[in-house]
C-alpha atoms as a PDB file:
ATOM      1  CA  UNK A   1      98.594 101.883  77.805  1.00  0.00           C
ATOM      2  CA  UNK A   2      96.363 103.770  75.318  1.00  0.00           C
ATOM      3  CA  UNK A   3      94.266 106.157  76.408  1.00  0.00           C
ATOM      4  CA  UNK A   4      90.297 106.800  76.479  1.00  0.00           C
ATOM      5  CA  UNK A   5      88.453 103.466  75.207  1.00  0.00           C
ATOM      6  CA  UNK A   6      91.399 100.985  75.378  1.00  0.00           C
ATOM      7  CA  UNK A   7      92.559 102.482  78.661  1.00  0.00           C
ATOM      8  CA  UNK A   8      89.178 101.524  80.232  1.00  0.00           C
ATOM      9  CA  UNK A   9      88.870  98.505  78.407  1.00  0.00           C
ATOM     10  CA  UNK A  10      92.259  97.597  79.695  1.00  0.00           C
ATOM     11  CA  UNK A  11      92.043  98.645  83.208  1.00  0.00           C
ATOM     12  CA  UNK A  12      88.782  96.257  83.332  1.00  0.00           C
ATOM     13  CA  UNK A  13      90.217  93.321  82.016  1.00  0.00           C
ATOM     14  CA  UNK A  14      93.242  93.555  84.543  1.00  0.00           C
ATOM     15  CA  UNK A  15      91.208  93.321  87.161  1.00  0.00           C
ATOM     16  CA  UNK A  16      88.986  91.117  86.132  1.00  0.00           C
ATOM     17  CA  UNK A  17      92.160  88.952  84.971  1.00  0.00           C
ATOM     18  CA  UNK A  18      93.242  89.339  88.684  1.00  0.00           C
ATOM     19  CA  UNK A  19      90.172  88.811  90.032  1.00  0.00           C
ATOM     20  CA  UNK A  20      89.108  85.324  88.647  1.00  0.00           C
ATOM     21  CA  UNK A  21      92.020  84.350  86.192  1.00  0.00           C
ATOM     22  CA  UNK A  22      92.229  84.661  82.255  1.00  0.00           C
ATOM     23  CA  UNK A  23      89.885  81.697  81.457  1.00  0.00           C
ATOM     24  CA  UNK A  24      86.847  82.372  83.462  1.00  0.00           C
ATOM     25  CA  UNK A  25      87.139  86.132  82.582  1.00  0.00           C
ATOM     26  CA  UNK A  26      85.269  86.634  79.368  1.00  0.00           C
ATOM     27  CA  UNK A  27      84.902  88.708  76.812  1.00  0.00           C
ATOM     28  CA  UNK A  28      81.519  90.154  77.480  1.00  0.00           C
ATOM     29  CA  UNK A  29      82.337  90.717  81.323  1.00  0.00           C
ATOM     30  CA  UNK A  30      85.078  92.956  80.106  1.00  0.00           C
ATOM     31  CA  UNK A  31      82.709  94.807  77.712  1.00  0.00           C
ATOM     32  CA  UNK A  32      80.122  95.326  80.946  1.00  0.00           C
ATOM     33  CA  UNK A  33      83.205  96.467  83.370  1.00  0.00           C
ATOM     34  CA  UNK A  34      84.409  98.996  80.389  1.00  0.00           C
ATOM     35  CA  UNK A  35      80.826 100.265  80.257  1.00  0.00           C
ATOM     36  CA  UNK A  36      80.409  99.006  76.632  1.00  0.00           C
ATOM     37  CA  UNK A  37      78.853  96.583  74.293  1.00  0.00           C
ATOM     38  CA  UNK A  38      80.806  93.613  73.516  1.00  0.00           C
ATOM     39  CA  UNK A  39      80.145  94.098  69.922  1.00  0.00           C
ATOM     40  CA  UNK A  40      81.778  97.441  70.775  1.00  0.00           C
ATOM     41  CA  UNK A  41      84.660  95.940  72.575  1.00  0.00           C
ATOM     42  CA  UNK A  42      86.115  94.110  69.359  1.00  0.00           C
ATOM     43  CA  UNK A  43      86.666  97.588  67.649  1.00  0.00           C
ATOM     44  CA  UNK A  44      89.051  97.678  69.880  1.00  0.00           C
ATOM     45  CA  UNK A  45      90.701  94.338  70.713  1.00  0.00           C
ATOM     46  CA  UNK A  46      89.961  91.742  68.256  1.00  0.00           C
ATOM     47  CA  UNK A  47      90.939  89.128  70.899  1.00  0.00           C
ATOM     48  CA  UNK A  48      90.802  88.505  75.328  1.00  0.00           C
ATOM     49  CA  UNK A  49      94.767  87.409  74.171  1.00  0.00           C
ATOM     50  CA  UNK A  50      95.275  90.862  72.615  1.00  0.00           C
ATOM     51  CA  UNK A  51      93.369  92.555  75.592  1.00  0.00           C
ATOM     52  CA  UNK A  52      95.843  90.537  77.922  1.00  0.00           C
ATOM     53  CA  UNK A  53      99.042  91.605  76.112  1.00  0.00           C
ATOM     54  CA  UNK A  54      97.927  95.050  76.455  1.00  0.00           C
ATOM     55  CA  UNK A  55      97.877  94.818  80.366  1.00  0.00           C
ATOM     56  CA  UNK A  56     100.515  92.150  80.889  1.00  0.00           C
ATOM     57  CA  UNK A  57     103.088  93.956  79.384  1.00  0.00           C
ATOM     58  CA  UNK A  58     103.030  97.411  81.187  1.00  0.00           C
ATOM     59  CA  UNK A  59     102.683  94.760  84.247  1.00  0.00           C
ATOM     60  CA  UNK A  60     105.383  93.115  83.716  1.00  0.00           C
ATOM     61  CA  UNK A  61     108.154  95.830  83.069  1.00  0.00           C
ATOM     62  CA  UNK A  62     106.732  97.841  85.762  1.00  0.00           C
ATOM     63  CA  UNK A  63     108.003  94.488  88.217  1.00  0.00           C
ATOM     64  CA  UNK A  64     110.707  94.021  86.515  1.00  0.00           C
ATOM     65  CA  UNK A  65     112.033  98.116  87.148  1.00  0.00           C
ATOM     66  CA  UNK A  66     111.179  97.783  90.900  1.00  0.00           C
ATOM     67  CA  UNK A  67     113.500  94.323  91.388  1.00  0.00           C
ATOM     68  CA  UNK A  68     116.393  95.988  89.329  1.00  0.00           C
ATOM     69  CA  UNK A  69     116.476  98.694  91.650  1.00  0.00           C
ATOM     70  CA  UNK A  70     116.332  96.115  94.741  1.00  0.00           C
ATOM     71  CA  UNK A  71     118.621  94.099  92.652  1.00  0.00           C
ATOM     72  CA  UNK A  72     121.248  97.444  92.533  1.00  0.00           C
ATOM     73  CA  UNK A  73     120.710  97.612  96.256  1.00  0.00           C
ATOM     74  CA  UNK A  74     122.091  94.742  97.364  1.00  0.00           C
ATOM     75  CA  UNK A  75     126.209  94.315  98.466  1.00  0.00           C
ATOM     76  CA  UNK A  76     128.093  92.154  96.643  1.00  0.00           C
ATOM     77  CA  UNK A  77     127.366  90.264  93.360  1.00  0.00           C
ATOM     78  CA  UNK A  78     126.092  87.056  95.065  1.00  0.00           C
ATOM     79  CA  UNK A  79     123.623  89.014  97.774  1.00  0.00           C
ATOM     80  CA  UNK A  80     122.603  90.786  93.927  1.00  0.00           C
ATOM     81  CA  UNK A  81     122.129  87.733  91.884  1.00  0.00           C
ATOM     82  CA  UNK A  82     120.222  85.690  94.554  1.00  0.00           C
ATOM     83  CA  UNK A  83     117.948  89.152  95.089  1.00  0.00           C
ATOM     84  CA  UNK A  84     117.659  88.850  90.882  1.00  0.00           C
ATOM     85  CA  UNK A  85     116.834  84.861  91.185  1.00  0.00           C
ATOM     86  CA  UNK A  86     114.152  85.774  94.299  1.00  0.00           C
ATOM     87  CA  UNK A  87     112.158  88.265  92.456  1.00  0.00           C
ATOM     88  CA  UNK A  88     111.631  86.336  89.459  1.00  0.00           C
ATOM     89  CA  UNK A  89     111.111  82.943  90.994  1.00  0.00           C
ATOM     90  CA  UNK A  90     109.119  84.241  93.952  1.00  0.00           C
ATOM     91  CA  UNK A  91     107.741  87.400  93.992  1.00  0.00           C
ATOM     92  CA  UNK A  92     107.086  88.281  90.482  1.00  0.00           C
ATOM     93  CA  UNK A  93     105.140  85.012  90.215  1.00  0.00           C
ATOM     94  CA  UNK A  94     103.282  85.199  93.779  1.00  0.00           C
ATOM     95  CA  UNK A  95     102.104  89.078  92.678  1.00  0.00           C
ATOM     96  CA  UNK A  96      98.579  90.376  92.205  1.00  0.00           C
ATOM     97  CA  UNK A  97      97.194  87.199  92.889  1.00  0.00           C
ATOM     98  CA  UNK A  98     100.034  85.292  90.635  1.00  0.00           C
ATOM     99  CA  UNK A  99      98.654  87.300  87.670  1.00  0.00           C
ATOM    100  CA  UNK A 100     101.861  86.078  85.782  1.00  0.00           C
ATOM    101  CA  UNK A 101      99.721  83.157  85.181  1.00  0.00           C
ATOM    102  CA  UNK A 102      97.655  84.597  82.751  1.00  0.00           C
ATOM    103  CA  UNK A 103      99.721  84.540  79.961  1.00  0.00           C
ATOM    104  CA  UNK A 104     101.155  80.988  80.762  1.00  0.00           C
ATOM    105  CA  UNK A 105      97.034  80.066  80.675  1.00  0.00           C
ATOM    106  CA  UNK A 106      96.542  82.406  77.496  1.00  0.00           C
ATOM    107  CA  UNK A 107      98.844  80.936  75.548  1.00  0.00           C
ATOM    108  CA  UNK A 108      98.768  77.291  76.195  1.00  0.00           C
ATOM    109  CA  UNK A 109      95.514  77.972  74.896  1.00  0.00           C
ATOM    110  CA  UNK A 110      95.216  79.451  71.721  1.00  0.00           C
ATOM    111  CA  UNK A 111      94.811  78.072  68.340  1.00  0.00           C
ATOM    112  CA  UNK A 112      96.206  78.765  65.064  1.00  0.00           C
ATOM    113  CA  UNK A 113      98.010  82.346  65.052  1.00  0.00           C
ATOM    114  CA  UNK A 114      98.089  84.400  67.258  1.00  0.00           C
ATOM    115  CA  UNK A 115      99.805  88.507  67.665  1.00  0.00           C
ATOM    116  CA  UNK A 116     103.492  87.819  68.053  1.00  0.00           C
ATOM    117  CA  UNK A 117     105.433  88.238  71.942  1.00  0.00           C
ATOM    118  CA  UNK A 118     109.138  87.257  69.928  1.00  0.00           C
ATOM    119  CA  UNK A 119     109.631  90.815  70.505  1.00  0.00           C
ATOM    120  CA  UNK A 120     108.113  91.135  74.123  1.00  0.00           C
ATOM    121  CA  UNK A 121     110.058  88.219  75.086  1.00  0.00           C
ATOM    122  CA  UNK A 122     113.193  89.566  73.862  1.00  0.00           C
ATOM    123  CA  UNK A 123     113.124  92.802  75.301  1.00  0.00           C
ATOM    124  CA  UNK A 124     112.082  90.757  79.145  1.00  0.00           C
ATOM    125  CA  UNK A 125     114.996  89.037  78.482  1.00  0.00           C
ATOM    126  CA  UNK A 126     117.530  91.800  77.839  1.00  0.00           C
ATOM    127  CA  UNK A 127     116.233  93.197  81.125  1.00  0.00           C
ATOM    128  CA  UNK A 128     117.303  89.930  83.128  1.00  0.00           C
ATOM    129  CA  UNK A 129     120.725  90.194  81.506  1.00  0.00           C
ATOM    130  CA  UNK A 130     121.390  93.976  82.068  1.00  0.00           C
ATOM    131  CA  UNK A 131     120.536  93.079  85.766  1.00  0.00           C
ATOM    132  CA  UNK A 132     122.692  90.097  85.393  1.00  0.00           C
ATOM    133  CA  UNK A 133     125.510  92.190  84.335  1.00  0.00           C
ATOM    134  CA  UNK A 134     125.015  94.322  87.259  1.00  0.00           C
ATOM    135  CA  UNK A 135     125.491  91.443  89.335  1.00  0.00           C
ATOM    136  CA  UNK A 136     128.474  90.228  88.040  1.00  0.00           C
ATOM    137  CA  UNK A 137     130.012  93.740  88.082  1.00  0.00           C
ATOM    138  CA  UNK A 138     132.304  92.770  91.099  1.00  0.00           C
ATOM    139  CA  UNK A 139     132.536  88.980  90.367  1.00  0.00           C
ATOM    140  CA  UNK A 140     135.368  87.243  89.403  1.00  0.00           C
ATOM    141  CA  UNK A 141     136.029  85.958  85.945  1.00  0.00           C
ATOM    142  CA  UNK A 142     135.004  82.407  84.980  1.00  0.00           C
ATOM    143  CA  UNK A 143     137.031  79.171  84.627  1.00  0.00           C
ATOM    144  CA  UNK A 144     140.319  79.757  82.124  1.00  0.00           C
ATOM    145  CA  UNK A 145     139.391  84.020  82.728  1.00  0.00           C
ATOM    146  CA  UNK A 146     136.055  83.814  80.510  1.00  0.00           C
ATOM    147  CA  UNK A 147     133.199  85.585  81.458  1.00  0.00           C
ATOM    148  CA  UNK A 148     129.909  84.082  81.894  1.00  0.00           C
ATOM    149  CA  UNK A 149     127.258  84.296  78.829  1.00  0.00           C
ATOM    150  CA  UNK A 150     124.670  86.883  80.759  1.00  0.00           C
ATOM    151  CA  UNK A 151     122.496  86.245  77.354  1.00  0.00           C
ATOM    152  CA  UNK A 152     122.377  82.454  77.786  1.00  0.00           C
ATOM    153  CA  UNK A 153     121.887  82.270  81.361  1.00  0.00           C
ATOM    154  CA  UNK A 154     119.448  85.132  81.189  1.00  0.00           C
ATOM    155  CA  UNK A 155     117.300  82.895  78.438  1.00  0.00           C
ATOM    156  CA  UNK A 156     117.574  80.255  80.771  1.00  0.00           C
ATOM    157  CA  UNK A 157     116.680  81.864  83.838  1.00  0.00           C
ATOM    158  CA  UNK A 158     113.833  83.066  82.701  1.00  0.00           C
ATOM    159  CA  UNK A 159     113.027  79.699  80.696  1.00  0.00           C
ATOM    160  CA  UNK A 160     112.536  78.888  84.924  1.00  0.00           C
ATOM    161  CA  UNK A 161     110.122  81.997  85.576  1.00  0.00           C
ATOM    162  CA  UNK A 162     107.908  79.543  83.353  1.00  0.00           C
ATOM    163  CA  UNK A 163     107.860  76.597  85.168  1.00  0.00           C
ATOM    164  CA  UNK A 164     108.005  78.719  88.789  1.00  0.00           C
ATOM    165  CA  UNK A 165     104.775  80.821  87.956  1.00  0.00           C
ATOM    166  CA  UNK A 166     103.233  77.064  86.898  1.00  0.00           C
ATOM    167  CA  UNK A 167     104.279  75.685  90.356  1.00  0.00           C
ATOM    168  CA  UNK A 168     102.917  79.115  92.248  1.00  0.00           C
ATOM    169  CA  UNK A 169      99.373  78.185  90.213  1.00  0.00           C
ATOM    170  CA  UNK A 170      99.294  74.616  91.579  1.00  0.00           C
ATOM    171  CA  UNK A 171     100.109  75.737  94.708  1.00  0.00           C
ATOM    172  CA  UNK A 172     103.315  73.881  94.939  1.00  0.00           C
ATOM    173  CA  UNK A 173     105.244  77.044  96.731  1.00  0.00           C
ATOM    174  CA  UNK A 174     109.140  75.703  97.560  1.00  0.00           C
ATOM    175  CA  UNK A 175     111.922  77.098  98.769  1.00  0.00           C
ATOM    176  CA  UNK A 176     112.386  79.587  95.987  1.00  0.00           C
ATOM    177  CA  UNK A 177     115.210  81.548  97.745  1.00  0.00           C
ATOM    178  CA  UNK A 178     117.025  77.766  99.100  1.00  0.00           C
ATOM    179  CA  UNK A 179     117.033  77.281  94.714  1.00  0.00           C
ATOM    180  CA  UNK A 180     118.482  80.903  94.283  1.00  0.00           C
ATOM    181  CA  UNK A 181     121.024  80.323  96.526  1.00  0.00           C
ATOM    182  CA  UNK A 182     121.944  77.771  95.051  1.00  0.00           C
ATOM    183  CA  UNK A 183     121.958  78.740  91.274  1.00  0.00           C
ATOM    184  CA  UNK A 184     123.872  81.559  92.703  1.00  0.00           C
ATOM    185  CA  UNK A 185     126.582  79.732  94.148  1.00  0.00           C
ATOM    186  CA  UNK A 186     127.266  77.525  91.368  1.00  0.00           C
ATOM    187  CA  UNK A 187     127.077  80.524  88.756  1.00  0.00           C
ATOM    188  CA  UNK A 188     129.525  82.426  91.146  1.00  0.00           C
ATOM    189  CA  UNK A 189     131.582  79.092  92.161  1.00  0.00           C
ATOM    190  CA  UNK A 190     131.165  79.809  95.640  1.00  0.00           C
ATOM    191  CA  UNK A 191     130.600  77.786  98.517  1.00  0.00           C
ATOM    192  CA  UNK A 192     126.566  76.404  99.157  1.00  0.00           C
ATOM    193  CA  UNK A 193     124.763  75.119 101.941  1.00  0.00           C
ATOM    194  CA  UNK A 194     122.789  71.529 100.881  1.00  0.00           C
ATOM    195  CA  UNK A 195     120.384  70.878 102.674  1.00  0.00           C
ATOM    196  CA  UNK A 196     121.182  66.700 101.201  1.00  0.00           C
ATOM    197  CA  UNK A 197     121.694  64.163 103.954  1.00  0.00           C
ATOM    198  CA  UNK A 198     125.457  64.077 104.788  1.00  0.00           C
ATOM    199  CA  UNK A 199     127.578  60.917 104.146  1.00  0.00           C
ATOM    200  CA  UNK A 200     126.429  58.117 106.848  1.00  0.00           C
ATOM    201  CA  UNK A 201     124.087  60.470 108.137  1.00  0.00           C
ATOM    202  CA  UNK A 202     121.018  58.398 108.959  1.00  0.00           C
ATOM    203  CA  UNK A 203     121.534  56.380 105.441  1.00  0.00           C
ATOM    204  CA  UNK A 204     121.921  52.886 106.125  1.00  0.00           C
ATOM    205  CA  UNK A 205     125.398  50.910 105.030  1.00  0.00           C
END
C-alpha cells in the first residue's frame, strides 16, 4: 500500500470492510475513520471500489504466500494439491470475517466502468498454477504421457473460489476438504472415498 494519506485511508476501510461488509461501509465512515473530510477522501480514491482494490489486493497475495508455503510442506503431490484445494475453498474464504466477499459484493454491484482487475486476476491465477506445478512435481504423467494443463485447471479452480466464498456468505459451509479430496483424486487418477450410498445399500429394488 501507499503510504501517508492512502495508507490511512486504506487501513480504515479494511477494517471497516471487515467489520460490517463492503455495502454497509460507506464512503463518509471511511473519511471519519481516516480522520478526514469525505470531500477530502475523493482526492484520493475516486471510488469505495477503488478504495477496496487497494486493500483487497495486498490481502489477497499476502494469503495466497502463506498457503504456498503450507502447500510446499506437505508429502506427496496429492497431500499438496488437496492442502492447495483447502486453502482456497476453505480458509481463504472463511478469513477475516470472509472478507473475500467484498469484492464478489463490489463487483456484482457496480455500474458502467469500472478500474480494470484483468490484470489482478491474472497474476492470482498464475499463483494457483505455480502452486499447482509444485504439486504435480512428483505426479505421474496423464493419460497417453500428457501432462495436465496447470493454466486451465488453475482458471478453473479458482472459477470455484467464486462460488465457495458465495456459499461461506450464505452460510452454506460443506465439506470443503471431502470436495478437495475429491478433485484431487480425479486430477491425480487415484483412488477416492464416496461418501454415495453403495449398490443395494438401503436403496430399494
Amino acid at each position: 500500500m501507499k503510504h501517508g494519506k492512502q495508507e490511512l485511508i486504506a487501513q480504515a476501510a479494511l477494517t471497516l470492510f471487515q467489520q460490517q461488509g463492503f455495502t454497509a461501509t460507506k464512503m463518509a465512515q471511511i473519511a471519519s475513520a481516516a480522520d478526514m473530510t469525505a470531500a477530502n477522501l475523493y482526492v484520493y480514491f475516486d471510488s469505495k471500489l477503488a478504495i477496496l482494490y487497494e486493500v483487497y489486493r495486498p490481502w489477497l497475495r499476502a494469503q495466497l504466500a502463506t498457503l504456498s508455503v503450507q502447500v510446499r510442506a506437505q508429502d506427496g503431490a496429492e497431500q499438496r494439491l488437496r492442502r492447495l484445494l483447502v486453502g482456497l475453498w476453505r480458509d481463504i474464504p472463511g478469513a477475516d470475517a470472509n472478507f473475500a466477499n467484498a469484492l464478489i459484493d463490489a463487483l456484482a454491484q457496480r455500474h458502467g466502468r469500472a478500474e480494470p482487475s484483468s490484470a489482478f486476476l491474472n497474476e492470482v491465477e498464475l499463483a494457483v498454477g505455480a502452486m499447482l506445478r509444485e504439486c504435480f512435481d512428483t505426479a505421474a504423467a496423464g493419460p497417453g504421457g500428457s501432462r495436465i494443463d496447470d493454466a486451465m485447471l488453475s482458471r478453473l479452480i479458482w472459477m470455484a473460489f467464486d462460488g465457495f466464498v458465495i456459499d461461506r456468505r450464505l452460510g452454506d459451509v460443506r465439506d470443503a476438504e471431502a470436495v478437495a479430496s475429491l478433485i484431487a483424486a480425479l486430477v491425480l487418477d487415484t483412488p477416492a472415498i464416496s461418501r454415495a450410498p453403495r449398490a443395494g445399500a438401503g436403496v430399494a429394488a
